[in-house]
Protein backbone atom coordinates (compact mmCIF):
# COMPACT_ATOMS: atom_id res chain seq x y z
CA UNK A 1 -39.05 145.71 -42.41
CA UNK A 2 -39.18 142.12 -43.56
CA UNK A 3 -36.07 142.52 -45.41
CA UNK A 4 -34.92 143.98 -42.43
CA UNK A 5 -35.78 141.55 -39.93
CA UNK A 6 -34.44 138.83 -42.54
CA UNK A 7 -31.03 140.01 -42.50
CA UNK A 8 -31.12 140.43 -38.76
CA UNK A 9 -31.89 136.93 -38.01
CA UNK A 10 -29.43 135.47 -40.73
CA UNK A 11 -26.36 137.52 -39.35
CA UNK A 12 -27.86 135.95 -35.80
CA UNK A 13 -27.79 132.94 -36.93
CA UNK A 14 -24.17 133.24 -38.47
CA UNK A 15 -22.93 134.70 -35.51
CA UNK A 16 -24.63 131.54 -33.30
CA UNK A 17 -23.27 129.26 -35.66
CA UNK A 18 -20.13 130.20 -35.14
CA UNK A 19 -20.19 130.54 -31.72
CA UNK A 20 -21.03 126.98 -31.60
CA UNK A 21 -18.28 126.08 -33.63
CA UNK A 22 -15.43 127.60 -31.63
CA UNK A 23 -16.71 125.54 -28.53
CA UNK A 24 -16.63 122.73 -30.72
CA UNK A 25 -13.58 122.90 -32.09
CA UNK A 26 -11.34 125.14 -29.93
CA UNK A 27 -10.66 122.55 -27.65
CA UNK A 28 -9.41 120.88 -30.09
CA UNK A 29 -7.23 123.02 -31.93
CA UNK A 30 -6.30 124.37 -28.21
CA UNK A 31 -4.84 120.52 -27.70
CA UNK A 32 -2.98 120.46 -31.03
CA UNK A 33 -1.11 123.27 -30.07
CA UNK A 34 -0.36 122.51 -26.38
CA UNK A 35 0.76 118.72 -27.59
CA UNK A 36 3.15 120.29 -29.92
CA UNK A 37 4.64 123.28 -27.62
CA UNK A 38 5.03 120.63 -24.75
CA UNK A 39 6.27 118.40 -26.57
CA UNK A 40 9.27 121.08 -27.80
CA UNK A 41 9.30 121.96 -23.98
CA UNK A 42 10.14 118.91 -22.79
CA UNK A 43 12.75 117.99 -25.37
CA UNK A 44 14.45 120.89 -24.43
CA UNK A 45 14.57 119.72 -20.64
CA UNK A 46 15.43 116.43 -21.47
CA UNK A 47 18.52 118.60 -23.20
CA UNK A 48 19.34 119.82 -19.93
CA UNK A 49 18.76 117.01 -17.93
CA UNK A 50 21.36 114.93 -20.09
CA UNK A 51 23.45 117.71 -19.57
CA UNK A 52 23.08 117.88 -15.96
CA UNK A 53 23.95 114.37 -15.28
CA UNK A 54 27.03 114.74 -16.95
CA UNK A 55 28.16 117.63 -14.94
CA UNK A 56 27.39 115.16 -11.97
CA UNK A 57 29.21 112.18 -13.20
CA UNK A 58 32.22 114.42 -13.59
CA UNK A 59 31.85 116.40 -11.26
CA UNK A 60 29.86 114.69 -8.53
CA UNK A 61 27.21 117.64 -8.02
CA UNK A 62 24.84 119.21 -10.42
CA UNK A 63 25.39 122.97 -11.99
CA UNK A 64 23.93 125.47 -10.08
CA UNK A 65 23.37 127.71 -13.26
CA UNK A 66 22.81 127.44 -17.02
CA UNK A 67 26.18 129.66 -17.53
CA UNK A 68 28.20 127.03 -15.91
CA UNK A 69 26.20 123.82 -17.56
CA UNK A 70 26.79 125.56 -20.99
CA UNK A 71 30.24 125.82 -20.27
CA UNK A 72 30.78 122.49 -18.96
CA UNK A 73 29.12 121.05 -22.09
CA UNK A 74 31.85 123.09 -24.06
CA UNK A 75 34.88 122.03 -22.54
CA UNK A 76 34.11 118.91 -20.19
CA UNK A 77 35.26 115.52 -20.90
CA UNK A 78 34.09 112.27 -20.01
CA UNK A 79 36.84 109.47 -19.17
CA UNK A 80 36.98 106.28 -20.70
CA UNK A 81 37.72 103.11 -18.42
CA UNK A 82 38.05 99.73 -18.34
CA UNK A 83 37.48 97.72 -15.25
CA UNK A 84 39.56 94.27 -15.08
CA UNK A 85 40.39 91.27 -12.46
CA UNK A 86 43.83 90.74 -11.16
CA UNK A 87 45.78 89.02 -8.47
CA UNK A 88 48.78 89.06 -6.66
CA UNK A 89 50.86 86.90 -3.96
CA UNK A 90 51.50 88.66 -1.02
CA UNK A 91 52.85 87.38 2.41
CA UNK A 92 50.50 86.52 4.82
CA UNK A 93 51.97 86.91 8.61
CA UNK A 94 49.16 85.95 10.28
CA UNK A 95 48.81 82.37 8.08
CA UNK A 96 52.87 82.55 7.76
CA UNK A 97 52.47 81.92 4.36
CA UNK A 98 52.35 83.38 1.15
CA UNK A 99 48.26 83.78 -0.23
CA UNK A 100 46.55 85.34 -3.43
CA UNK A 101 45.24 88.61 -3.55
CA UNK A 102 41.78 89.35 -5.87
CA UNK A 103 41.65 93.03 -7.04
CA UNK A 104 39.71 94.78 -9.33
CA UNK A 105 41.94 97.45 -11.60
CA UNK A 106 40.75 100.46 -13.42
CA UNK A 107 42.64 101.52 -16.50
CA UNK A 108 42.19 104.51 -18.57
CA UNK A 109 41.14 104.14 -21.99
CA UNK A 110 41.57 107.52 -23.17
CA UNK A 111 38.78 111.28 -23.00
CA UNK A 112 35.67 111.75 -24.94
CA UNK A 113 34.10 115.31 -25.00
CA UNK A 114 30.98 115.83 -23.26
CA UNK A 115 29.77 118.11 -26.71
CA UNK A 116 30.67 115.12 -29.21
CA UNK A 117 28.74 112.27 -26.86
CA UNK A 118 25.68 114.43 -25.90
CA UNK A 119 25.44 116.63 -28.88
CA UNK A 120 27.06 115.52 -31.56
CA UNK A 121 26.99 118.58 -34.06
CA UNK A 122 24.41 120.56 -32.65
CA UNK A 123 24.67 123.44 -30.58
CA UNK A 124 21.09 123.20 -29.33
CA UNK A 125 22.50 123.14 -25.96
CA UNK A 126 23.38 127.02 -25.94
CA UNK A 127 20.06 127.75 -26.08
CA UNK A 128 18.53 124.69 -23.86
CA UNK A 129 17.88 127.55 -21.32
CA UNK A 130 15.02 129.49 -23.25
CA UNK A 131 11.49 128.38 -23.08
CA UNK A 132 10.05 127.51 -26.61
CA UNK A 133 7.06 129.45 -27.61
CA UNK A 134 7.54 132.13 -24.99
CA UNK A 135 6.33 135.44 -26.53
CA UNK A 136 8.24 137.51 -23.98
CA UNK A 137 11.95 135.25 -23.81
CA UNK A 138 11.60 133.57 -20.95
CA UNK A 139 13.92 130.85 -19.35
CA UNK A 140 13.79 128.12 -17.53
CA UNK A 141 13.57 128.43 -14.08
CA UNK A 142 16.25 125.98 -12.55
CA UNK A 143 17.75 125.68 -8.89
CA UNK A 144 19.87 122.98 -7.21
CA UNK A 145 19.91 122.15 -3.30
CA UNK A 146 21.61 119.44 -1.47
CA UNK A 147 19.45 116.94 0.58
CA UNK A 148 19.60 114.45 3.16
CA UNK A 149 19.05 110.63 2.37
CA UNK A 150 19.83 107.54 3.84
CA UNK A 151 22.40 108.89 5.81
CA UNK A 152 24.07 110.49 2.63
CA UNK A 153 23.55 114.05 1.20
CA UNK A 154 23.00 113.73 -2.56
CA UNK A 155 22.97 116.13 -4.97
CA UNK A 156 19.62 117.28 -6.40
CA UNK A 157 18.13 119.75 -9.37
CA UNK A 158 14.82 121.29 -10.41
CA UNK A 159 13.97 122.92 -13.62
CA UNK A 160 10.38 124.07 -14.63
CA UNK A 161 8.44 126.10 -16.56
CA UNK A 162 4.69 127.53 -15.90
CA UNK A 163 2.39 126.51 -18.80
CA UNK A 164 0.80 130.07 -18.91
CA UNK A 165 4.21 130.60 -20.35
CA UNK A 166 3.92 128.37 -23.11
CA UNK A 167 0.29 128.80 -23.65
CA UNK A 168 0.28 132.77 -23.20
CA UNK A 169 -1.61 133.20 -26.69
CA UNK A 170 -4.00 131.04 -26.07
CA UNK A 171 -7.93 131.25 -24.74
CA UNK A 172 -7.72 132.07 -20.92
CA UNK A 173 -10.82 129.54 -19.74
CA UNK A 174 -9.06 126.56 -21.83
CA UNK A 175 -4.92 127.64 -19.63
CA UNK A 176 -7.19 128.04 -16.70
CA UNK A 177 -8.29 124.27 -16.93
CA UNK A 178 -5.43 122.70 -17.88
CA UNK A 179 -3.55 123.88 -15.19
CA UNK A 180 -5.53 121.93 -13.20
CA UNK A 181 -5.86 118.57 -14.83
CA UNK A 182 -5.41 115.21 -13.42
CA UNK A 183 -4.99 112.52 -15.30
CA UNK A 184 -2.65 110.05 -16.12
CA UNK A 185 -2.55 111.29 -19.57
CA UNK A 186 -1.79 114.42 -19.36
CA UNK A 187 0.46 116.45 -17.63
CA UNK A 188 -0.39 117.56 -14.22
CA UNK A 189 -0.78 120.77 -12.36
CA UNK A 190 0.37 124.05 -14.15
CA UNK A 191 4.32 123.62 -14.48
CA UNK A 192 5.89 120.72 -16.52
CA UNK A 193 8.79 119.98 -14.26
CA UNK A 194 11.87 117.76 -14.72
CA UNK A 195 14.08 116.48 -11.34
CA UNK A 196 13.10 117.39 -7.72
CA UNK A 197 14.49 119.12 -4.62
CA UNK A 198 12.98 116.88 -2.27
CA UNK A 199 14.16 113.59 -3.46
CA UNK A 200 17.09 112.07 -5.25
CA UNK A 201 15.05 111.86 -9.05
CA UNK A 202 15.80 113.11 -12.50
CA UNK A 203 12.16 112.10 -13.75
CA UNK A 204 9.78 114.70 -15.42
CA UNK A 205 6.08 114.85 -14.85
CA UNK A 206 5.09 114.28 -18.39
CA UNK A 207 3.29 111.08 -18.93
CA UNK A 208 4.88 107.99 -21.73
CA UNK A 209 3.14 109.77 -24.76
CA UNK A 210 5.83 112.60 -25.23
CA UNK A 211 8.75 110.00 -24.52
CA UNK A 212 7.40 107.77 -27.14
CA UNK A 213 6.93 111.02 -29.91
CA UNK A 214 10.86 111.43 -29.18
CA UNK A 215 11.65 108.09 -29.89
């Protein structure tokens, strides 16, 4: 029974030990991972984003769907110009006399494709839609409105992702409190979110640290 009551205690005390352990350190692998798949999320909206505000330089609105944005990236061009003073005499009835004209002329320089200056060789940007690290494929969820400000309705965009999707393999009590963080150094509430349908901004709501990573 000794024996017994030995072996008992020492597969207790295993079992304990480890338990301890995983509280200890599962935090901490559980922010290794969600640094590294946010940080992959977010590159991948800052893909789209660049993208988007090239369809809206060309084509004054942003793309209501990733079909379109793909297929602007593919055949879109951005135009070169060249902004320079000039001047001109022209008759002045009112004076009776001829004056000089100052005007401001726009030349074209020549076309650039949108592929070549955002992409370069890559064609990351046929896939910017899907979510990295989702087990079960999913995309991006993105939507464009139109909004009221200042007198002027702008364009606007909104593309997010929930982080159960990202973190869907991971402990449920350590997604269940990081949706809910708040902190300046992390990223708050449970989507990670780039642009906004309520005002005219392209910004994410990821703090510095993943900009700097990029860079």
């Amino acid at each position: 029974m000794k024996t017994v009551i030995k072996i008992v205690l020492w597969l207790l005390a295993i079992f304990f030990g480890y338990m301890i352990y995983q509280s200890v350190n599962g935090p901490i692998e559980f922010k290794k991972v969600k640094q590294e798949r946010f940080q992959a999320v977010i590159n991948s909206l800052k893909d789209i984003r660049s993208a988007q505000e090239a369809h809206k330089t060309v084509k004054g609105v942003f793309s209501p769907s990733f079909a379109s944005l793909v297929k602007f990236v593919d055949e879109g061009q951005f135009v070169l110009t060249q902004q320079r003073d000039s001047s001109y005499m022209e008759y002045d009835k009112r004076l009776q006399i001829d004056v000089q004209r100052d005007v401001k002329l726009i030349d074209t320089l020549g076309f650039v494709s949108i592929k070549d200056s955002l992409f370069k060789n890559s064609d990351s940007y046929k896939t910017m839609m899907n979510v990295p690290f989702a087990k079960n494929n999913e995309k991006f969820e993105m939507k464009t409105a139109e909004i009221e400000k200042g007198g002027f309705i702008a364009s606007v965009f909104k593309v997010s992702v929930k982080k159960d999707v990202i973190l869907s393999d991971q402990p449920k009590d350590l997604r269940s409190r990081e949706n809910v963080h708040n902190s300046v150094e992390e990223i708050n509430g449970d989507e990670i979110i780039v642009g906004s349908l309520n005002e005219v901004s392209t910004s994410g709501n990821w703090p510095p640290i993943y900009d700097r990573k990029t860079k």
